[in-house]
Protein backbone atom coordinates (compact mmCIF):
# COMPACT_ATOMS: atom_id res chain seq x y z
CA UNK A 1 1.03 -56.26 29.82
CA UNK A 2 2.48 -59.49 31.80
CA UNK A 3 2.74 -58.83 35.37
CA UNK A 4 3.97 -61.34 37.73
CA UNK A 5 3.83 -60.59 41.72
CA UNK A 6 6.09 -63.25 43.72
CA UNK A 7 5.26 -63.88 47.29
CA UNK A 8 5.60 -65.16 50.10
CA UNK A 9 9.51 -65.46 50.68
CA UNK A 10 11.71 -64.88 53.85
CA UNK A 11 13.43 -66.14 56.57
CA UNK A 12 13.80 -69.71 57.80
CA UNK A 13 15.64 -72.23 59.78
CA UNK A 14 17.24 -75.27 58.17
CA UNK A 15 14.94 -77.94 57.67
CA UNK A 16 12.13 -75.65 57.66
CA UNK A 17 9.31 -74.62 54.71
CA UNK A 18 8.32 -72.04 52.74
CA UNK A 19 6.18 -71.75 50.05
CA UNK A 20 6.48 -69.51 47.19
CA UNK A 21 3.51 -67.98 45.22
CA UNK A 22 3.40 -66.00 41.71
CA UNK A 23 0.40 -64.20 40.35
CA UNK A 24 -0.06 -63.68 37.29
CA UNK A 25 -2.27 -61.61 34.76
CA UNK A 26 -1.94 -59.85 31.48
CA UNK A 27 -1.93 -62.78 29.41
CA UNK A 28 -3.55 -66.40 28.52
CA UNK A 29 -1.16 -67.96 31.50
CA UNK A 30 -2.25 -71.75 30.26
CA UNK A 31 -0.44 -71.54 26.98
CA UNK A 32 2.90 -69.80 28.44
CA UNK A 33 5.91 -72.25 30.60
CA UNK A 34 6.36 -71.77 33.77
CA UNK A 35 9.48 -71.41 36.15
CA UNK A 36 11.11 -70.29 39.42
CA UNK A 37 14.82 -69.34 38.89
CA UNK A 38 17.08 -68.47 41.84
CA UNK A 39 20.16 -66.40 42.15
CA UNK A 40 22.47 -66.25 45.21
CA UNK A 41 24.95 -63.34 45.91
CA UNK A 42 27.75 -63.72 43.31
CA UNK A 43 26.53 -66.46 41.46
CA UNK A 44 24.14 -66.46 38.39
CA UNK A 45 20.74 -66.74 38.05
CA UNK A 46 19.86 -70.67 37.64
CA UNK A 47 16.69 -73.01 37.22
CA UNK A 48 15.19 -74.21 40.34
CA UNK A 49 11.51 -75.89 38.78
CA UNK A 50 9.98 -75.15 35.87
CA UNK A 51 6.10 -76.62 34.78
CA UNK A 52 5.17 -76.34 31.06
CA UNK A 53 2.11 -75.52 29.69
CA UNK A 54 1.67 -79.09 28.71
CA UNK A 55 2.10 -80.48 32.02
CA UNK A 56 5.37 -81.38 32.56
CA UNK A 57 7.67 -80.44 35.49
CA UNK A 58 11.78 -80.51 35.71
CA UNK A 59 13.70 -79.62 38.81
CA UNK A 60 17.22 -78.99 39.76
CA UNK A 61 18.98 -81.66 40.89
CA UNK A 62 20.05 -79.79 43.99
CA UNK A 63 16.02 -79.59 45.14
CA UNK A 64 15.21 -82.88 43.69
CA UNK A 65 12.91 -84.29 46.58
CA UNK A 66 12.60 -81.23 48.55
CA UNK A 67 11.05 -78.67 46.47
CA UNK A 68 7.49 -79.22 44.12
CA UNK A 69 6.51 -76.62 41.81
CA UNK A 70 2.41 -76.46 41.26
CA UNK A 71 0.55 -74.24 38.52
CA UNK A 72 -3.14 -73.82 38.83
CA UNK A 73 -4.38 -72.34 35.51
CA UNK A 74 -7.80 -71.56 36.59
CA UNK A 75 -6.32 -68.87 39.47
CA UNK A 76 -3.36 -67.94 37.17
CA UNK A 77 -1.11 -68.76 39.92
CA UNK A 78 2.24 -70.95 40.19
CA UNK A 79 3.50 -72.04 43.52
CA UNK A 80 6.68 -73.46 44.88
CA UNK A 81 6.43 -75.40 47.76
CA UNK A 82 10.12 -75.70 49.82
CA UNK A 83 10.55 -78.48 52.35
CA UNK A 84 13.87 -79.67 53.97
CA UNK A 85 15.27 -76.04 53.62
CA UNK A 86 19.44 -75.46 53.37
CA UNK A 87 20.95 -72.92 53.83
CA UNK A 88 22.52 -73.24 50.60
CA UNK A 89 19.03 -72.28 49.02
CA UNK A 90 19.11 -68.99 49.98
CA UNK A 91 18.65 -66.57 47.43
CA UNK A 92 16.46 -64.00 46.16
CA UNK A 93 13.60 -66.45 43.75
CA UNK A 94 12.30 -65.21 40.66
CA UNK A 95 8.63 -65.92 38.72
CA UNK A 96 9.45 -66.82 35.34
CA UNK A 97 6.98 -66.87 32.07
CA UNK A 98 7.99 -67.81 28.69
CA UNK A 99 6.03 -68.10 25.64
CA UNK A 100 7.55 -70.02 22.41
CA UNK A 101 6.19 -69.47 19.40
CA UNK A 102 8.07 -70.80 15.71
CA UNK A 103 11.16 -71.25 17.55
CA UNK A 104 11.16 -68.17 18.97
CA UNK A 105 11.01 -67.60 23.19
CA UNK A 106 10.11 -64.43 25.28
CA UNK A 107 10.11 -64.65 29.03
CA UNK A 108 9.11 -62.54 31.70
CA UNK A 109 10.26 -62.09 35.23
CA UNK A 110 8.55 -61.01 38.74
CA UNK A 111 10.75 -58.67 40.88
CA UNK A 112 12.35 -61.29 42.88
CA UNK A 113 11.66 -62.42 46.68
CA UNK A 114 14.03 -63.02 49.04
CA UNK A 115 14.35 -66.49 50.77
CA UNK A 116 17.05 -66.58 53.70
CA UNK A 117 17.89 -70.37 55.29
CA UNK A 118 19.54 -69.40 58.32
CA UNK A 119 19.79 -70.45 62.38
């Protein structure tokens, strides 16, 4: 069973860090893509960074710069590291999996942590 356990959110000023961790275990975590999505009161749920299980990495344009996703396949872990904080990047960040197979995705999500950019 895929289990992912976000942690490591909460509250910060503007301009401050945060980094964001997700454990995972229940399946081979090197072959499966992974991603933090984000999703702000009222709005939908959108890409923030997402590494693939080849090795490439993609980021919104709005964190472009400031935030750098990390996997570490030997710990089963992916981390999101959050400099130059806005508030405009609060919003409760979720641990995404996804596995593709023949054309075909499944994804799995963490419960969500809470990240709040505020003075």
């Amino acid at each position: 069973q895929v289990q992912l356990v976000e942690s490591g959110g909460g509250l910060v000023q503007p301009g401050g860090s945060l980094r964001l961790s997700c454990a995972a275990s229940g399946y081979m975590f090197s072959i499966y893509d992974m991603a933090w999505y984000r999703q702000a009161p009222g709005k939908q749920r959108e890409l923030v960074a997402a590494f693939t299980s080849g090795g490439m990495s993609n980021y919104a344009d709005s964190v472009k710069g400031r935030f750098t996703i990390s996997r570490d396949n030997a710990k089963n872990t992916v981390n999101l590291q959050m400099n130059s904080l806005k508030p405009e990047d609060t919003a409760v960040y979720y641990c995404n999996a996804r596995y593709t197979s023949w054309g075909r995705s499944r994804d799995y999500w963490g419960q969500g942590t809470q990240v709040t950019v505020s003075s």
